[in-house]
PDB file of N, CA and C in Angstrom:
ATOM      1  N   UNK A   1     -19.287  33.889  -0.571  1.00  0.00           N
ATOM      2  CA  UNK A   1     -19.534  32.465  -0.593  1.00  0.00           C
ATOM      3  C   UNK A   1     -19.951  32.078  -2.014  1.00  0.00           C
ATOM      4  N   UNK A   2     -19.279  30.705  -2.242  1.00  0.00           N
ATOM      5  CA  UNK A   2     -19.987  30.891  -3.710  1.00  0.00           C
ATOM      6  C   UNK A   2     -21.369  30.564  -3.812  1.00  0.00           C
ATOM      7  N   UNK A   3     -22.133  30.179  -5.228  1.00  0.00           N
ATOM      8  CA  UNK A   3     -23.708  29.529  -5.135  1.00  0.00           C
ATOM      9  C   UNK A   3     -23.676  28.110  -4.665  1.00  0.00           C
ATOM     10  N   UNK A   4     -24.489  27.930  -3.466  1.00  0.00           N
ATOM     11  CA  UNK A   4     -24.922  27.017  -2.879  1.00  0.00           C
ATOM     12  C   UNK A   4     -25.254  25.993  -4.453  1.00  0.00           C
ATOM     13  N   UNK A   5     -25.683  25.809  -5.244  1.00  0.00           N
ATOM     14  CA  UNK A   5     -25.987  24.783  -5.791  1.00  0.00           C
ATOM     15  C   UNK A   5     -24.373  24.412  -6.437  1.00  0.00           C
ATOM     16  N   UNK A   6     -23.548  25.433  -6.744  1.00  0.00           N
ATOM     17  CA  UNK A   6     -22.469  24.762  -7.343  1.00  0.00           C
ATOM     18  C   UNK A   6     -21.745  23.933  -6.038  1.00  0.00           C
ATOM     19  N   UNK A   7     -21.417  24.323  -5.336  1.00  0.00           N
ATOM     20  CA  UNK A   7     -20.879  23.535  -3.762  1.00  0.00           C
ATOM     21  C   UNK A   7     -21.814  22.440  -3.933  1.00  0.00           C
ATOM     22  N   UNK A   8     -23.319  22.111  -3.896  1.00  0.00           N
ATOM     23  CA  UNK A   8     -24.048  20.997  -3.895  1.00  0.00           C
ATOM     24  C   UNK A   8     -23.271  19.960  -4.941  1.00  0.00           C
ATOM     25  N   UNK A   9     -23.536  20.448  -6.267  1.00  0.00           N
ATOM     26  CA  UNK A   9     -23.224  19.833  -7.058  1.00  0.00           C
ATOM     27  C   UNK A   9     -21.893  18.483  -7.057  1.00  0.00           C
ATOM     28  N   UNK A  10     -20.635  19.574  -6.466  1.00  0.00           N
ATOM     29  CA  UNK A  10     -19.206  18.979  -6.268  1.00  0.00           C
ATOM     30  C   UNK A  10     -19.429  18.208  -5.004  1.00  0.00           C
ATOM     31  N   UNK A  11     -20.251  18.667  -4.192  1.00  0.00           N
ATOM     32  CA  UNK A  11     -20.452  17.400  -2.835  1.00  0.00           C
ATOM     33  C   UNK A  11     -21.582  16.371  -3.138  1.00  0.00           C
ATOM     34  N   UNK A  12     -22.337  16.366  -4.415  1.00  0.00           N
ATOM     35  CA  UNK A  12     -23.039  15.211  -4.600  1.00  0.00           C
ATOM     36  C   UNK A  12     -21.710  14.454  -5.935  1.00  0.00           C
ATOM     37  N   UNK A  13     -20.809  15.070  -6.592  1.00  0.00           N
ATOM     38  CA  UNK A  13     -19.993  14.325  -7.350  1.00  0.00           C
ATOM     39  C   UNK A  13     -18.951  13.739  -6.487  1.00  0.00           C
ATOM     40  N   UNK A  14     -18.702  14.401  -5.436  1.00  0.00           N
ATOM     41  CA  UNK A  14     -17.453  13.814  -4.943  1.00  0.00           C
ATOM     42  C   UNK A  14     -18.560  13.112  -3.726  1.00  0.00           C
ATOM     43  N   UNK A  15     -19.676  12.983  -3.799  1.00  0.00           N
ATOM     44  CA  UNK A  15     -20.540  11.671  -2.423  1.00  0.00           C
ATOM     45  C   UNK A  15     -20.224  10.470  -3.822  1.00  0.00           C
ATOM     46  N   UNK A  16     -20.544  10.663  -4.902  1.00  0.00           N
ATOM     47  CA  UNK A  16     -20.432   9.403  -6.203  1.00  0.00           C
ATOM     48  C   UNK A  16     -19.209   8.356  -5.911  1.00  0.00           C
ATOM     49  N   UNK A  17     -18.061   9.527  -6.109  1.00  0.00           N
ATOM     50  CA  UNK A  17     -16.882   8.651  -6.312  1.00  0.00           C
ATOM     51  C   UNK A  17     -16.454   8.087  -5.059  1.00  0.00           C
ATOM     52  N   UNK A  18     -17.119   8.549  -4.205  1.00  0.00           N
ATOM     53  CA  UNK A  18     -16.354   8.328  -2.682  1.00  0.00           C
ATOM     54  C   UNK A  18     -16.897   6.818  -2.318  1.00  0.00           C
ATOM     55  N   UNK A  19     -18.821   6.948  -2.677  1.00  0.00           N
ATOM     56  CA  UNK A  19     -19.412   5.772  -2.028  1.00  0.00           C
ATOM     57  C   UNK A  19     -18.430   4.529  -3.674  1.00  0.00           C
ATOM     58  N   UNK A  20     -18.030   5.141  -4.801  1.00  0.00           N
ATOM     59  CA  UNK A  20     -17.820   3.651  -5.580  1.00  0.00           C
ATOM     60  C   UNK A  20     -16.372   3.785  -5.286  1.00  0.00           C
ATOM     61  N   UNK A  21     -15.453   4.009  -4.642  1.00  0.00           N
ATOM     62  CA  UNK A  21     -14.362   4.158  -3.863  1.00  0.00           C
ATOM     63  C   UNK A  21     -14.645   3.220  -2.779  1.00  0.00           C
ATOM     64  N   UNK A  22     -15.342   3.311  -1.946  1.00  0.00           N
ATOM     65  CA  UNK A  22     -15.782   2.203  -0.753  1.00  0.00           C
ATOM     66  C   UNK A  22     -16.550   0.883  -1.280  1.00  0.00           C
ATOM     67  N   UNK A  23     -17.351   1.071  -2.295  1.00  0.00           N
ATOM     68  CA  UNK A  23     -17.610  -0.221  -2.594  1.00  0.00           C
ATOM     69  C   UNK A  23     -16.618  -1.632  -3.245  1.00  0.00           C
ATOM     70  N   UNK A  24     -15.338  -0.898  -4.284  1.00  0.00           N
ATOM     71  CA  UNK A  24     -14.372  -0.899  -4.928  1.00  0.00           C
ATOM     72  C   UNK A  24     -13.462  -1.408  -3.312  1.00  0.00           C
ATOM     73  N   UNK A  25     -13.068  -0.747  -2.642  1.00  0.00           N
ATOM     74  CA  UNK A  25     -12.313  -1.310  -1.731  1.00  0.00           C
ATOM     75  C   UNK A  25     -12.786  -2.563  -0.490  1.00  0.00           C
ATOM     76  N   UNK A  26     -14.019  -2.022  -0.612  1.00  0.00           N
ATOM     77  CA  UNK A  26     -14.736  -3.542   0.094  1.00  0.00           C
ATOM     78  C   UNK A  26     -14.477  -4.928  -0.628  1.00  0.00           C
ATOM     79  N   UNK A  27     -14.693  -4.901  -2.286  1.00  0.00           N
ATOM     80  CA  UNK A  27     -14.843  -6.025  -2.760  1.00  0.00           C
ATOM     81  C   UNK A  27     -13.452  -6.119  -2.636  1.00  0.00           C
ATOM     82  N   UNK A  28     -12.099  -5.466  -2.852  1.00  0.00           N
ATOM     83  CA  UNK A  28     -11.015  -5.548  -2.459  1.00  0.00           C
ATOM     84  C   UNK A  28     -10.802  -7.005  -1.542  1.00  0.00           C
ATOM     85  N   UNK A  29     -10.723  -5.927  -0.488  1.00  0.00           N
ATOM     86  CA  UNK A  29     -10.724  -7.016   1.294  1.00  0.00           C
ATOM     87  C   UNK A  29     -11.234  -7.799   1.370  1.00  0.00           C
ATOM     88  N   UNK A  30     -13.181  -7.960   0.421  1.00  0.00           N
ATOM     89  CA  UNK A  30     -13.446  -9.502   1.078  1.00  0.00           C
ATOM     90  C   UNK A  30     -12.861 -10.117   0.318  1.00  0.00           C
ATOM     91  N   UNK A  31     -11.757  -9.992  -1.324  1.00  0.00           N
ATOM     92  CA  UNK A  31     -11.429 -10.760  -2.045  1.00  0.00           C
ATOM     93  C   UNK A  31     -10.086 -11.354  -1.332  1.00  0.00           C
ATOM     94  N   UNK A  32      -9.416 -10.131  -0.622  1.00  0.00           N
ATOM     95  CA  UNK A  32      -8.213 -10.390  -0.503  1.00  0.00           C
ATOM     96  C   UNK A  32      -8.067 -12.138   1.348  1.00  0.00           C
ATOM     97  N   UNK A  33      -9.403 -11.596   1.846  1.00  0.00           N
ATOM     98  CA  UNK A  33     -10.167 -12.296   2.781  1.00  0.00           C
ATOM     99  C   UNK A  33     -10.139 -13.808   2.506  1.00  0.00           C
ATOM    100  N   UNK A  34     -11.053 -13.972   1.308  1.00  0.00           N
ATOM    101  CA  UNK A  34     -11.232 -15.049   0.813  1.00  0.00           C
ATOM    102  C   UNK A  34     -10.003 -15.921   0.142  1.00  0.00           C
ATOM    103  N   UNK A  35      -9.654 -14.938  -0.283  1.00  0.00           N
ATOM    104  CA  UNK A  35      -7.942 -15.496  -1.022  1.00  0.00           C
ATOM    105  C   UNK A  35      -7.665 -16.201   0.365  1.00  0.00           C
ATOM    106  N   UNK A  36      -7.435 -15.613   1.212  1.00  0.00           N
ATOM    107  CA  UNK A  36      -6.607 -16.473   2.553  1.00  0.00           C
ATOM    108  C   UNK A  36      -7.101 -17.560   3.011  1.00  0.00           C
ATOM    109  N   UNK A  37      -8.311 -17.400   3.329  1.00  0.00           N
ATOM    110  CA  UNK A  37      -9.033 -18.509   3.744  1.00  0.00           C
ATOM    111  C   UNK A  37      -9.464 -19.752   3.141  1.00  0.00           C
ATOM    112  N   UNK A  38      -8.686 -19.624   1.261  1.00  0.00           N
ATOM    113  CA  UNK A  38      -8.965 -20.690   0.949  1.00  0.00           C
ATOM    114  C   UNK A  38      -7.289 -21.130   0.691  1.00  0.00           C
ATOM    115  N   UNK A  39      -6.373 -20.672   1.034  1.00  0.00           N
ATOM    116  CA  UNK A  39      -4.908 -21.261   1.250  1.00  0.00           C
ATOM    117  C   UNK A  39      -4.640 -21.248   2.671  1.00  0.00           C
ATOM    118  N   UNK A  40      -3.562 -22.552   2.800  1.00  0.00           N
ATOM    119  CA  UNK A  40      -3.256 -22.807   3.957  1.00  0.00           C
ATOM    120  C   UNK A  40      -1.811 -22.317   4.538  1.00  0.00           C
ATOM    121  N   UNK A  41      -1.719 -20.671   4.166  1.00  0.00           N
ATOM    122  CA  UNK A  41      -0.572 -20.016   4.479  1.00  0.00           C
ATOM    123  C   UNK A  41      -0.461 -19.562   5.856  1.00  0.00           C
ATOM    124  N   UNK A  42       0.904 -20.291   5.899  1.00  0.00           N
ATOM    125  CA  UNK A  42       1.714 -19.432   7.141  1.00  0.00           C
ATOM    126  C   UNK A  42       2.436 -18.219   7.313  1.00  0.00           C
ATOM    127  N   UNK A  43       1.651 -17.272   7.554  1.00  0.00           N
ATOM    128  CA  UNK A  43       2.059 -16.001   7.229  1.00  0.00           C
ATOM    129  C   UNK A  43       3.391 -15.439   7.885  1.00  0.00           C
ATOM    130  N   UNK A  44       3.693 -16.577   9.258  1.00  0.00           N
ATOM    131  CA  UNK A  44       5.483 -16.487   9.551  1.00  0.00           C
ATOM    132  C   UNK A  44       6.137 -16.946   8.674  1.00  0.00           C
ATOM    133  N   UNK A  45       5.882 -17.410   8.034  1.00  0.00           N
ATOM    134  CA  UNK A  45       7.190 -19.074   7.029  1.00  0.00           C
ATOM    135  C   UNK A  45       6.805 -18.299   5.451  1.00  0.00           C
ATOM    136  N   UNK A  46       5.553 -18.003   5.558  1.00  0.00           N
ATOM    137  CA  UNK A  46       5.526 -17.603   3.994  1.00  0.00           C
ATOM    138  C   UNK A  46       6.001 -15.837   3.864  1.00  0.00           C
ATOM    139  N   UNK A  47       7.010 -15.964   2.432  1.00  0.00           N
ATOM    140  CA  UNK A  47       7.438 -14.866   1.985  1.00  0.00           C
ATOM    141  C   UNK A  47       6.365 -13.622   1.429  1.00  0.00           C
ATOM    142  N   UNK A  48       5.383 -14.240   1.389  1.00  0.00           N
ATOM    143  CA  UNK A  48       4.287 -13.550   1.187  1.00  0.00           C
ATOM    144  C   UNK A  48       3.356 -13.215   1.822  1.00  0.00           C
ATOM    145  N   UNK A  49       3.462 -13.699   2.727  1.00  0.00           N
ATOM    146  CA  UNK A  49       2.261 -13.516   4.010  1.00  0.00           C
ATOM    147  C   UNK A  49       2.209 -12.104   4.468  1.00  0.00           C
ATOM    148  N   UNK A  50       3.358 -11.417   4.263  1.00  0.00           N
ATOM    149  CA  UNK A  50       3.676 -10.368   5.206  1.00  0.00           C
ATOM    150  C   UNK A  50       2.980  -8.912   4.068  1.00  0.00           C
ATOM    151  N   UNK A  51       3.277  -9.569   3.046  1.00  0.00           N
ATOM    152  CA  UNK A  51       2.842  -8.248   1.599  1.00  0.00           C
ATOM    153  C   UNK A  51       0.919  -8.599   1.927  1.00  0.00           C
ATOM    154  N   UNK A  52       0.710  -9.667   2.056  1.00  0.00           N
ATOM    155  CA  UNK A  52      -0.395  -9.503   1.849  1.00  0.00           C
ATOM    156  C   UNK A  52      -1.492  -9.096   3.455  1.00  0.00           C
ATOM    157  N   UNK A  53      -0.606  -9.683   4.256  1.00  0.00           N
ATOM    158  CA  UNK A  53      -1.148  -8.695   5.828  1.00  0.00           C
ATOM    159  C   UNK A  53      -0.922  -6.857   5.153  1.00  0.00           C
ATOM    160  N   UNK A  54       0.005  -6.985   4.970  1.00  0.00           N
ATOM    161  CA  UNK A  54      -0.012  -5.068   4.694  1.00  0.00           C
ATOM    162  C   UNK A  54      -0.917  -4.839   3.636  1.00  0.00           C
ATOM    163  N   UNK A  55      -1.109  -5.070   2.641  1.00  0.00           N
ATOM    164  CA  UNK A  55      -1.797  -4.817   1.516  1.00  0.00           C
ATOM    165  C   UNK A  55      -3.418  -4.967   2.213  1.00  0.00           C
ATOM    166  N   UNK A  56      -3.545  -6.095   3.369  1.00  0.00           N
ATOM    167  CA  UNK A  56      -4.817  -5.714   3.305  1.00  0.00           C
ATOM    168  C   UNK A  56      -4.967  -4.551   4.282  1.00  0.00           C
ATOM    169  N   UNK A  57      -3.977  -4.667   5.176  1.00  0.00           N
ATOM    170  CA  UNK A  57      -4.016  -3.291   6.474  1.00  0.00           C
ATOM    171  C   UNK A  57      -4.266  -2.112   5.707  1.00  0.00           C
ATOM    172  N   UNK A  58      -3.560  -1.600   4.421  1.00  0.00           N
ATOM    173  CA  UNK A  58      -3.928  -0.604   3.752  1.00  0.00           C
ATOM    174  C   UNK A  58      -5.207   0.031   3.010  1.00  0.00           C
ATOM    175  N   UNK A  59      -5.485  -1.512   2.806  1.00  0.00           N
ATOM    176  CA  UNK A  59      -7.141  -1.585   1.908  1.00  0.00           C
ATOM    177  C   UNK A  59      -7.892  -0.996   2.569  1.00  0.00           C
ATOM    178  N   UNK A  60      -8.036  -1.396   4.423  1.00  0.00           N
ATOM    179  CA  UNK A  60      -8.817  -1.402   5.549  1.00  0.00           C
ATOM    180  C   UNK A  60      -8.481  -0.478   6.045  1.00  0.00           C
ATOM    181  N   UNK A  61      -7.019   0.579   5.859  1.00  0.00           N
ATOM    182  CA  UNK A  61      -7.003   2.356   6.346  1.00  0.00           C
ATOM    183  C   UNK A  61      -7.853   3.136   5.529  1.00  0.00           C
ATOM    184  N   UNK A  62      -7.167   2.606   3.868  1.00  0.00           N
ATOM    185  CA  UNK A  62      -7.946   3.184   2.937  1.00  0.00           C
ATOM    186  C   UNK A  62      -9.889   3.726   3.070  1.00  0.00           C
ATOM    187  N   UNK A  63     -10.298   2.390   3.268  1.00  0.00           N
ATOM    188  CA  UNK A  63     -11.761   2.101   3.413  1.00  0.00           C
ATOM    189  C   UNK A  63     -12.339   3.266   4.915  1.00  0.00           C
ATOM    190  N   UNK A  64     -11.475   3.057   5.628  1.00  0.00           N
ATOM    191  CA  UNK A  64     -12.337   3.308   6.822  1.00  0.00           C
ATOM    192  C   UNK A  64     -11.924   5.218   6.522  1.00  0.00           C
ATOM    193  N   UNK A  65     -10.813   5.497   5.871  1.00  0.00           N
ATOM    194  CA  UNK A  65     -10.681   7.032   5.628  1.00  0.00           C
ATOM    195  C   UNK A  65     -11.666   7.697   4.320  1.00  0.00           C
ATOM    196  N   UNK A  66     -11.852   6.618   3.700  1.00  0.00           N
ATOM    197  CA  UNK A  66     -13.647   6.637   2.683  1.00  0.00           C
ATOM    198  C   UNK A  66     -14.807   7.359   3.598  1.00  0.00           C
ATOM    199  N   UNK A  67     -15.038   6.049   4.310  1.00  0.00           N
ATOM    200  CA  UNK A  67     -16.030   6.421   4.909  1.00  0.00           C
ATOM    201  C   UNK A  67     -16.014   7.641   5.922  1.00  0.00           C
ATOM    202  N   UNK A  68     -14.712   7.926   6.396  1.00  0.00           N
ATOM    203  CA  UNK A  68     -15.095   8.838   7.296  1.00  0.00           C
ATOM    204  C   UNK A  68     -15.363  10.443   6.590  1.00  0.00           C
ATOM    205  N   UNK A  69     -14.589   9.918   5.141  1.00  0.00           N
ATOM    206  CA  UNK A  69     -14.635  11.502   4.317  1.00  0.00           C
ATOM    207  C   UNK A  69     -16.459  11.379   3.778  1.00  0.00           C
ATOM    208  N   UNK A  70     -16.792  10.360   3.633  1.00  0.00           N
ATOM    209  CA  UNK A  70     -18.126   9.923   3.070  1.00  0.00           C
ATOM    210  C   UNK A  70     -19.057  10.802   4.078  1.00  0.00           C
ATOM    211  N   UNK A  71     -19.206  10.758   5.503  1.00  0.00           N
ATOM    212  CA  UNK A  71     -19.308  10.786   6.669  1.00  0.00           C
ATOM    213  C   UNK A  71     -19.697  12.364   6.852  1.00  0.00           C
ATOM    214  N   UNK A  72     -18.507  13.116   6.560  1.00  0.00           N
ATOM    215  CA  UNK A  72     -18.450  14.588   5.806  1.00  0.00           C
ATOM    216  C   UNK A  72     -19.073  15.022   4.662  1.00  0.00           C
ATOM    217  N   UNK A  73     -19.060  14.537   3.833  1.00  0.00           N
ATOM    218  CA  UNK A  73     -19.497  14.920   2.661  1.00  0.00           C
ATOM    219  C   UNK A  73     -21.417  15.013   3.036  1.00  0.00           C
ATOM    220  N   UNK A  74     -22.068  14.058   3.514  1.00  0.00           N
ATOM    221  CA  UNK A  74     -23.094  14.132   4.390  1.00  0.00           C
ATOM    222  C   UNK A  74     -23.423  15.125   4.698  1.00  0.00           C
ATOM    223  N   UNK A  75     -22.617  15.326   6.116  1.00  0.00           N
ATOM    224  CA  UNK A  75     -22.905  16.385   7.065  1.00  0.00           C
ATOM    225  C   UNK A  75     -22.850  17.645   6.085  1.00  0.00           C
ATOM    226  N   UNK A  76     -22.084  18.154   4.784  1.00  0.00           N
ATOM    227  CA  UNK A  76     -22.484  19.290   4.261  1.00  0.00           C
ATOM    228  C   UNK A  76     -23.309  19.440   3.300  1.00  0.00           C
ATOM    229  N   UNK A  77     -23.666  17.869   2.951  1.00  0.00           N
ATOM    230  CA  UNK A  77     -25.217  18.551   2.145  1.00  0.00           C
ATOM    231  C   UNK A  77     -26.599  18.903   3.718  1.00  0.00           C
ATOM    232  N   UNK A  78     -26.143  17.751   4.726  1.00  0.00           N
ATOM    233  CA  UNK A  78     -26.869  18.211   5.624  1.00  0.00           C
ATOM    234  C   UNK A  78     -27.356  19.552   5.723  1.00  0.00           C
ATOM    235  N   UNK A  79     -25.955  20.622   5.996  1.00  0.00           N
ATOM    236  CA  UNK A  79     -25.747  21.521   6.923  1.00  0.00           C
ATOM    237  C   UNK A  79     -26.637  22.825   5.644  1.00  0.00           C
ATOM    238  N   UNK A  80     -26.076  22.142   4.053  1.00  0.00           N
ATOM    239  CA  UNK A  80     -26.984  22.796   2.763  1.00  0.00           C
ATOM    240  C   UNK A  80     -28.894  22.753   3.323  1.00  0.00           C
ATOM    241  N   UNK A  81     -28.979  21.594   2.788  1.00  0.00           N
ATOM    242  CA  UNK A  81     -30.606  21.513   3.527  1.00  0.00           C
ATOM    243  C   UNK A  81     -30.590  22.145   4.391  1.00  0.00           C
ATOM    244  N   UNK A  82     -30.489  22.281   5.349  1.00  0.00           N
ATOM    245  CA  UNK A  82     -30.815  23.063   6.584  1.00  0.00           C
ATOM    246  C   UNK A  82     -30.750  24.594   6.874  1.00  0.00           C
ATOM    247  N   UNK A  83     -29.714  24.668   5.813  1.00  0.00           N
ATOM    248  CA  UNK A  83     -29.545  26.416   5.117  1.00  0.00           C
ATOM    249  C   UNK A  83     -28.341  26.655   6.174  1.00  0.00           C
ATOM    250  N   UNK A  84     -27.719  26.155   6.747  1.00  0.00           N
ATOM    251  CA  UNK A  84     -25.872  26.222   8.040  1.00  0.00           C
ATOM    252  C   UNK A  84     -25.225  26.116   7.148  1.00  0.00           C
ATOM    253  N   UNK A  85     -25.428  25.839   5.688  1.00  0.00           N
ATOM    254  CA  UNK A  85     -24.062  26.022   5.196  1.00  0.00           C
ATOM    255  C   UNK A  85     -22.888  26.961   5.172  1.00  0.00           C
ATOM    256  N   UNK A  86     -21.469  27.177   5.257  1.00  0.00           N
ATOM    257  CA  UNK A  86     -20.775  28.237   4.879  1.00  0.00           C
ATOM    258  C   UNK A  86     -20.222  28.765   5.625  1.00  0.00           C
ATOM    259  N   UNK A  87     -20.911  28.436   7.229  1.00  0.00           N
ATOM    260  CA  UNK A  87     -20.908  29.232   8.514  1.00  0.00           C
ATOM    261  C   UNK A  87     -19.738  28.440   8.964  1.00  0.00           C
ATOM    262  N   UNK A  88     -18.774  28.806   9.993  1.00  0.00           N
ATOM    263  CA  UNK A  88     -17.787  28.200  10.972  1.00  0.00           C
ATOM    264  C   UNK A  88     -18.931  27.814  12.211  1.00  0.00           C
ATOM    265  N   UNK A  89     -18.245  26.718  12.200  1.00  0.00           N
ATOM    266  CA  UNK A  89     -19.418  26.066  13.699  1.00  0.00           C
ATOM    267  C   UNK A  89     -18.466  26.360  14.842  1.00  0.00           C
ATOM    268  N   UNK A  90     -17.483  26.923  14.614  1.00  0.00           N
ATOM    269  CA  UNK A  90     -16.727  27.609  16.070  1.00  0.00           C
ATOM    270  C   UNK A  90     -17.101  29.110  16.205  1.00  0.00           C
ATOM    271  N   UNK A  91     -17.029  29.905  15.594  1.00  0.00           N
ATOM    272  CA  UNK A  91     -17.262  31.541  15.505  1.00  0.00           C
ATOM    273  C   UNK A  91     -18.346  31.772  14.951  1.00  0.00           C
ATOM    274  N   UNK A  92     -19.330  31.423  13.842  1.00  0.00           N
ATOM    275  CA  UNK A  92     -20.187  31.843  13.133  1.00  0.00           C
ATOM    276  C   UNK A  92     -19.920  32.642  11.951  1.00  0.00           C
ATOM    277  N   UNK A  93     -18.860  32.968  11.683  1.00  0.00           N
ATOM    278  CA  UNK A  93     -18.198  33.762  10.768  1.00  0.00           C
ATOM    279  C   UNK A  93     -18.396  32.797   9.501  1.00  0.00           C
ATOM    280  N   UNK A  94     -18.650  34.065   8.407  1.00  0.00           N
ATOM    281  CA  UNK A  94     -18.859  33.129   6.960  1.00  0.00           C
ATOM    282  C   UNK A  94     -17.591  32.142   6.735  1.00  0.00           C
ATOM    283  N   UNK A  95     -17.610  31.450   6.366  1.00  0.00           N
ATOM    284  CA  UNK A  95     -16.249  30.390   5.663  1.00  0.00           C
ATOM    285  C   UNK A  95     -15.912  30.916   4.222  1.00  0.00           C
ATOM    286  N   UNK A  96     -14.726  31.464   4.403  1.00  0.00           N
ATOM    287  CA  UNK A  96     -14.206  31.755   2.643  1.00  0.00           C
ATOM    288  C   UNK A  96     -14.375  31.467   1.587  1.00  0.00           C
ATOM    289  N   UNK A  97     -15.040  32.031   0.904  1.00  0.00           N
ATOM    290  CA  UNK A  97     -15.252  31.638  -0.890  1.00  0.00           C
ATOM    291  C   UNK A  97     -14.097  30.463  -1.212  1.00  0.00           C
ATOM    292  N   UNK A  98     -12.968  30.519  -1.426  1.00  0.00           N
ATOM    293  CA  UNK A  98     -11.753  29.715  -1.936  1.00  0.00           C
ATOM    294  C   UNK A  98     -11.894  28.503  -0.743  1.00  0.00           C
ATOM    295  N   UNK A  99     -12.048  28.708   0.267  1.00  0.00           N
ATOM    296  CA  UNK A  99     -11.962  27.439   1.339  1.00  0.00           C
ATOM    297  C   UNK A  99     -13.429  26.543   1.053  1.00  0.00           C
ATOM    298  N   UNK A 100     -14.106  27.244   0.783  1.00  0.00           N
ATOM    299  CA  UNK A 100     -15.305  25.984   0.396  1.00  0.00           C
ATOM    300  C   UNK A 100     -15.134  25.710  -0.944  1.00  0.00           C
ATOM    301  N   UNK A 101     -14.960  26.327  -1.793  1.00  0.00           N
ATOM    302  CA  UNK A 101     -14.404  25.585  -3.375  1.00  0.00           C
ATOM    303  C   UNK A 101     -13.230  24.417  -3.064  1.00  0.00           C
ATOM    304  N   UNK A 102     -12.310  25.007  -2.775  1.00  0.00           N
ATOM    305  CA  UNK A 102     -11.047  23.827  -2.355  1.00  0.00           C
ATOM    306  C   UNK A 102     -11.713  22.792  -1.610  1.00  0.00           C
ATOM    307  N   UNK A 103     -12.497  22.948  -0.387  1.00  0.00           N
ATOM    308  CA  UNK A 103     -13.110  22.076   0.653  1.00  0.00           C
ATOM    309  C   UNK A 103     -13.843  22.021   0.996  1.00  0.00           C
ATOM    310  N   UNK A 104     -15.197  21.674   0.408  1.00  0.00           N
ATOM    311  CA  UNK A 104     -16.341  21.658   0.475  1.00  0.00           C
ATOM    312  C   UNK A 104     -17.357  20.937   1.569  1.00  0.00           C
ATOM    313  N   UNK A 105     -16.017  20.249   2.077  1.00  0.00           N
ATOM    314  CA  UNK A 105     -16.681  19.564   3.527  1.00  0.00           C
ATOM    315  C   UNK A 105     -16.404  20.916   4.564  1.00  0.00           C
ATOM    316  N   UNK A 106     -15.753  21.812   4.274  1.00  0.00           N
ATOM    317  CA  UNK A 106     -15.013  22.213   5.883  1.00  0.00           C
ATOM    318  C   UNK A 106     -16.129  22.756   6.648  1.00  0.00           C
ATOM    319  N   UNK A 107     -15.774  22.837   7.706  1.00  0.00           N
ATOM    320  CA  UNK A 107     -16.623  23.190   8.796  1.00  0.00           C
ATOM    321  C   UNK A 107     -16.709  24.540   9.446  1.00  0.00           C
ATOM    322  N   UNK A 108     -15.338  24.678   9.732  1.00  0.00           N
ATOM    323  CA  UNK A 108     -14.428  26.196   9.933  1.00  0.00           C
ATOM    324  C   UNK A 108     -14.456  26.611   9.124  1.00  0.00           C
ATOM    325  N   UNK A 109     -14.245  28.070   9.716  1.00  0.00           N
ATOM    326  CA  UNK A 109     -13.285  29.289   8.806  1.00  0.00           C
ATOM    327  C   UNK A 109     -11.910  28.707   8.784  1.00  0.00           C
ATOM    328  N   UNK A 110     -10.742  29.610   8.061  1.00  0.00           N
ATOM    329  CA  UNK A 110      -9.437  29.183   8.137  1.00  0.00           C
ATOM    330  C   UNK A 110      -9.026  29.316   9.325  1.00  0.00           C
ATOM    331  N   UNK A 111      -9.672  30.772  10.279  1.00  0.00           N
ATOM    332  CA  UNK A 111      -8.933  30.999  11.467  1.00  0.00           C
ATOM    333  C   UNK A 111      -8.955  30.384  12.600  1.00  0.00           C
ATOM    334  N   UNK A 112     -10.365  29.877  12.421  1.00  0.00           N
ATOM    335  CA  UNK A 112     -10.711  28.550  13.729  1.00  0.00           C
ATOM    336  C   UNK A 112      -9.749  27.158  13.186  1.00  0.00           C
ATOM    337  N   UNK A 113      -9.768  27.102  12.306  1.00  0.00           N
ATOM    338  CA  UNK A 113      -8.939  25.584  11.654  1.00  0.00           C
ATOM    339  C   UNK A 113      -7.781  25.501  12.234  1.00  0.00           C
ATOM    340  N   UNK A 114      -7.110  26.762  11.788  1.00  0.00           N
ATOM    341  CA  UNK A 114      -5.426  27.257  12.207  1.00  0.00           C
ATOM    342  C   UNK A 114      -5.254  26.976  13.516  1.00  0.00           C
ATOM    343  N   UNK A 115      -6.579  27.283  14.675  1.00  0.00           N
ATOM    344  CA  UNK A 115      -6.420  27.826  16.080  1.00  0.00           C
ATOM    345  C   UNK A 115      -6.488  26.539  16.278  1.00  0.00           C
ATOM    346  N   UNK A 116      -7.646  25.328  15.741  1.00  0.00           N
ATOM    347  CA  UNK A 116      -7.608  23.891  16.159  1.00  0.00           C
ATOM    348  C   UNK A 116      -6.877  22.748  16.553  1.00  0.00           C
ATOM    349  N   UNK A 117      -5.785  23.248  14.992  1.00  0.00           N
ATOM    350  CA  UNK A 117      -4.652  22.113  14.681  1.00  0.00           C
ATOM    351  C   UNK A 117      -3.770  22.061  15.602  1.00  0.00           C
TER     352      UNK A 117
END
C-alpha cells in the first residue's frame, strides 16, 4: 500500500478541484437559469431553445457526477481518519498499491470490483 499521507494528499487535491468544479458549474446553471427567465423563449419555435435545454441537462449531469465523486473523495479521507483505509469493504483484503494510486477513492480490491460489475 502506498504512504497513507501521499494518498491523503491527492484526495485532499483532487477534494480542491472537485468542490471548484461544482462551484464553477453551479454558477454555470444558475446563469444559464437566469438567462431564460429573463427572455421570453419558446423553446418549441426557437432554434435555440433546444441547444440550450441540452447544454443545461449536461451542466446538471455534469454537477450532480461532481458531487457524487465529491461524495467519495470524503468517504476516503473518512475511511484514512479512521485508519479502514486500503482495505476492500467486500473481502478485507488489502487494496493494491497501483489501484489506490490510480483510484484513490476505491473501495474494493480489483477482484471484488471485477466480481461487482
Amino acid at each position: 500500500m502506498p504512504p497513507i499521507t501521499e494518498i491523503h494528499a491527492l484526495l485532499i487535491a483532487d477534494r480542491e478541484r472537485t468542490t471548484d468544479l461544482i462551484s464553477s458549474l453551479s454558477g454555470n446553471i444558475a446563469s444559464m437559469v437566469e438567462a431564460s427567465q429573463l427572455t421570453a423563449a419558446d423553446d418549441e419555435h426557437d432554434p435555440e431553445g433546444s441547444t440550450i435545454a441540452f447544454e443545461r441537462s449536461q451542466a446538471s449531469t455534469l454537477l450532480a457526477a461532481a458531487r457524487s465523486h465529491l461524495a467519495d473523495v470524503d468517504a476516503a479521507l473518512a475511511r484514512i481518519a479512521a485508519g479502514n483505509y486500503g482495505y476492500c469493504e467486500r473481502c478485507g483484503q488489502t487494496v493494491a498499491r497501483d489501484r489506490l494510486l490510480a483510484r484513490p477513492t476505491a473501495r474494493t480490491c480489483i477482484g471484488c470490483a471485477a466480481a461487482g460489475s
